[in-house]
N, C-alpha and C. Protein backbone atom coordinates (compact mmCIF):
# COMPACT_ATOMS: atom_id res chain seq x y z
N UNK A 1 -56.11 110.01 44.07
CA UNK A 1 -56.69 109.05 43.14
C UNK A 1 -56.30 109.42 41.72
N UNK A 2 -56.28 108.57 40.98
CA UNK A 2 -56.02 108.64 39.65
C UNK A 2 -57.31 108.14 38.75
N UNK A 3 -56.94 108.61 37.42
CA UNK A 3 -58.46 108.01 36.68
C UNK A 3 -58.26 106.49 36.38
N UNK A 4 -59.61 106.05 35.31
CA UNK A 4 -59.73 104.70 35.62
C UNK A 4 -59.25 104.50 33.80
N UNK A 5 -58.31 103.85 33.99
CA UNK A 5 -58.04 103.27 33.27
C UNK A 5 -56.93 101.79 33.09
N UNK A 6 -56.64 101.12 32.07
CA UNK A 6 -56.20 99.69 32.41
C UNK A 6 -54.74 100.14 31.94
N UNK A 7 -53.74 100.29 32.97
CA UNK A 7 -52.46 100.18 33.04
C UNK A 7 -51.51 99.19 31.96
N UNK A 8 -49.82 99.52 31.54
CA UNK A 8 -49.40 99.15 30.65
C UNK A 8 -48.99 97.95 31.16
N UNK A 9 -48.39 98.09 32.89
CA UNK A 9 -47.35 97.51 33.70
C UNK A 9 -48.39 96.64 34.68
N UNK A 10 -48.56 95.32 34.86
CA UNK A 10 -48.89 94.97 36.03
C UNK A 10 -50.30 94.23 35.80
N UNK A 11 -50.19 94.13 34.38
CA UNK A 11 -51.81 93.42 33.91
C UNK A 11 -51.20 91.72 34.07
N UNK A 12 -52.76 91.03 34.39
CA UNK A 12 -52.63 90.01 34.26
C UNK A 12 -53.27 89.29 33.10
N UNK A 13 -54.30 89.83 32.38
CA UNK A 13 -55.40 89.62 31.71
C UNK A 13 -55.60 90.70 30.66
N UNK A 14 -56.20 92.00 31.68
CA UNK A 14 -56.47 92.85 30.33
C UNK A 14 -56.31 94.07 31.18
N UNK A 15 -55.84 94.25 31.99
CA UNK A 15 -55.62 94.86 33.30
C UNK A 15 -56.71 95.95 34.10
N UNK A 16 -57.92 95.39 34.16
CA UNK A 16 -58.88 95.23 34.58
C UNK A 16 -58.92 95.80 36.17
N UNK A 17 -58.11 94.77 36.40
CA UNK A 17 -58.44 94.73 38.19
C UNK A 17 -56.92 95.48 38.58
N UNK A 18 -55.88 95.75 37.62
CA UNK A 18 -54.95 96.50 37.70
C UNK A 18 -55.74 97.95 38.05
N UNK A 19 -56.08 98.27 36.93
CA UNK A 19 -56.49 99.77 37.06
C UNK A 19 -57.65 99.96 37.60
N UNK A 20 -58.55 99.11 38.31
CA UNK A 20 -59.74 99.39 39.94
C UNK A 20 -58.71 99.49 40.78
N UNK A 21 -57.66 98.79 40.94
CA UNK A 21 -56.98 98.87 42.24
C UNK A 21 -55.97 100.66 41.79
N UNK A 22 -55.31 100.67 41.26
CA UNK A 22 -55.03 101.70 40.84
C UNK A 22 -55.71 103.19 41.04
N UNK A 23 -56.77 103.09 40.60
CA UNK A 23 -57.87 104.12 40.88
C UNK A 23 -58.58 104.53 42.15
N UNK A 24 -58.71 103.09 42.91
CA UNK A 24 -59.63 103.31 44.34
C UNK A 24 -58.81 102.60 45.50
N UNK A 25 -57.16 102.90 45.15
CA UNK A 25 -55.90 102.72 46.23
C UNK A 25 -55.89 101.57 46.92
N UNK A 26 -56.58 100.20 46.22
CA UNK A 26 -56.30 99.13 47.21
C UNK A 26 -54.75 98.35 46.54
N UNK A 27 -54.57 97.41 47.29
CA UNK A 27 -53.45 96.71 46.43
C UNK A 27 -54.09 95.94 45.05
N UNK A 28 -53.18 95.58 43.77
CA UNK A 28 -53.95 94.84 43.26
C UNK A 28 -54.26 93.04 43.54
N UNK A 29 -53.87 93.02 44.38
CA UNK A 29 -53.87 91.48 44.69
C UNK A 29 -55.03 91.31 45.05
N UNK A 30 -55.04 92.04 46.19
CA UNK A 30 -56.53 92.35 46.50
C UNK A 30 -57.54 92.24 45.87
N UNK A 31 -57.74 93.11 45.17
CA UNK A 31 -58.29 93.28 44.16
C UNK A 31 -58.89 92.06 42.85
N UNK A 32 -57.58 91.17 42.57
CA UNK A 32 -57.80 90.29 41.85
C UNK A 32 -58.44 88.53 42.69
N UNK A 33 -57.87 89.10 44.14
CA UNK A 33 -58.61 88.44 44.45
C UNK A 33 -60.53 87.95 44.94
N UNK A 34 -60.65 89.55 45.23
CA UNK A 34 -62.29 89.81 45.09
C UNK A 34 -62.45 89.27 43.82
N UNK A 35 -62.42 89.55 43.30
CA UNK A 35 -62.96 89.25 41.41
C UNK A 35 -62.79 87.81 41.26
N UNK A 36 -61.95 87.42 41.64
CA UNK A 36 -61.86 85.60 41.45
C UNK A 36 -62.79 85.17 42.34
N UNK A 37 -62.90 85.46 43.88
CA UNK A 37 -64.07 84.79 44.66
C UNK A 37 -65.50 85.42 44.15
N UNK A 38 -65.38 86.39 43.72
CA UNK A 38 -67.17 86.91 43.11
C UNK A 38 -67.72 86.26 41.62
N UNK A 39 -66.73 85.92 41.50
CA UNK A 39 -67.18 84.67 39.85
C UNK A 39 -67.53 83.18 40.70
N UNK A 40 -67.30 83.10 42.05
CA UNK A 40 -68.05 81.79 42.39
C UNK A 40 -69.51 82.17 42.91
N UNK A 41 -69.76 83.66 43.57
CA UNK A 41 -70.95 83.68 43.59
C UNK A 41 -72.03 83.92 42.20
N UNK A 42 -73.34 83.72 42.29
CA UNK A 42 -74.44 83.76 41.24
C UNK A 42 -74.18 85.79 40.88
N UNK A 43 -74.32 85.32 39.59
CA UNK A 43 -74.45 87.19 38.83
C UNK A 43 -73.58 87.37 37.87
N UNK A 44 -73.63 88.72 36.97
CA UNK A 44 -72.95 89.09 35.81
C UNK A 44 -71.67 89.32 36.22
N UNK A 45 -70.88 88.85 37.02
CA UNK A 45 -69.31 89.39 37.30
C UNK A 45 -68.12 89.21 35.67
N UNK A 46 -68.64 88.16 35.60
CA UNK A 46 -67.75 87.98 34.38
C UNK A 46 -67.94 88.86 33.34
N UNK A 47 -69.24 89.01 32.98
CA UNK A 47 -69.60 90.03 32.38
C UNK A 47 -69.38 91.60 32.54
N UNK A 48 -69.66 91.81 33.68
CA UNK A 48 -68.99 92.92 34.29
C UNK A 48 -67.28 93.07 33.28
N UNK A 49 -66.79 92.15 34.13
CA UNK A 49 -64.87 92.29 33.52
C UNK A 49 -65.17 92.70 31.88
N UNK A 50 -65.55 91.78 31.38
CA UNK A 50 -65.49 91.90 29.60
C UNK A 50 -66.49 93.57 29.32
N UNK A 51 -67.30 94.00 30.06
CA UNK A 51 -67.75 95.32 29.57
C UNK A 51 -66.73 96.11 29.91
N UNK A 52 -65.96 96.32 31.33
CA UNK A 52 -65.11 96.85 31.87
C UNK A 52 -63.58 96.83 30.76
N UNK A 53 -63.34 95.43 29.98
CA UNK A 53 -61.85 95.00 29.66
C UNK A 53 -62.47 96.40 28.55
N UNK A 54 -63.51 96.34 27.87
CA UNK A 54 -63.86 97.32 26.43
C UNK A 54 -63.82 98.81 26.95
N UNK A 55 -64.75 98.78 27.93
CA UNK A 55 -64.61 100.75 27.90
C UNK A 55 -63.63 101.21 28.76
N UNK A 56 -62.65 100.81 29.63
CA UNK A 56 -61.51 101.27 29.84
C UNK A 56 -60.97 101.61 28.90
N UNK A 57 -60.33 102.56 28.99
CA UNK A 57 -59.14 103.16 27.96
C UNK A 57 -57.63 102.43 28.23
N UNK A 58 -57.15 102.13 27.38
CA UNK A 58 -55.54 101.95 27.98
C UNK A 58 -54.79 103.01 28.42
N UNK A 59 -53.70 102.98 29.12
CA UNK A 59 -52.57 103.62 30.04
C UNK A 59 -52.73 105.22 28.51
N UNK A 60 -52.41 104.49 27.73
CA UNK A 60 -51.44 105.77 26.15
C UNK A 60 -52.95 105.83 26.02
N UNK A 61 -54.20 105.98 25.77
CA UNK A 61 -55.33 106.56 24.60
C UNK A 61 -55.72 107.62 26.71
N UNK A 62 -55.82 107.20 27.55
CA UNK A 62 -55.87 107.95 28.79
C UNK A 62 -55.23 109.44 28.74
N UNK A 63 -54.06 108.92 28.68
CA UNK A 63 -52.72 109.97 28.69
C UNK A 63 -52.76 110.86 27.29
N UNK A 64 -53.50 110.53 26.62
CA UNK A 64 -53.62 111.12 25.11
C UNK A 64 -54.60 112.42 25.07
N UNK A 65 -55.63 111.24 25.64
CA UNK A 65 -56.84 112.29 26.19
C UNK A 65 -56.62 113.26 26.98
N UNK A 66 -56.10 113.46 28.18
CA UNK A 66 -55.69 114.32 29.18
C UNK A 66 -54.76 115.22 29.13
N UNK A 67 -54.06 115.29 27.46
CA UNK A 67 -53.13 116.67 26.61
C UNK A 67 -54.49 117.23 25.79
């Protein structure tokens, strides 16, 4: 596993569901596809993403941290 953070390569958005899939080894398709069907069920999912798009670190402030 790797840590969690939102990747340079492979974002669609804010790379969000890049770097969950990244971190907890699923594909990201996968991945982006849970997140699209859980915004049709009731709850904070969207919200979720936008707290998630902020306290992720990007790929370089990650890699910065970890020298």
């Amino acid at each position: 596993m790797t840590g969690l953070y939102r990747p340079r390569n492979g974002r669609m958005i804010a790379g969000v569901c890049a770097g969950l899939a990244r971190r907890f080894g699923f594909s990201t398709g996968v991945v982006r596809v849970l997140a699209v069907v859980s915004c049709i069920l009731p709850g904070p999912q969207f919200v979720a993403y936008l707290i998630l798009w902020v306290m992720m670190p990007t790929e370089e402030k990650y890699a910065a941290s970890r020298h």
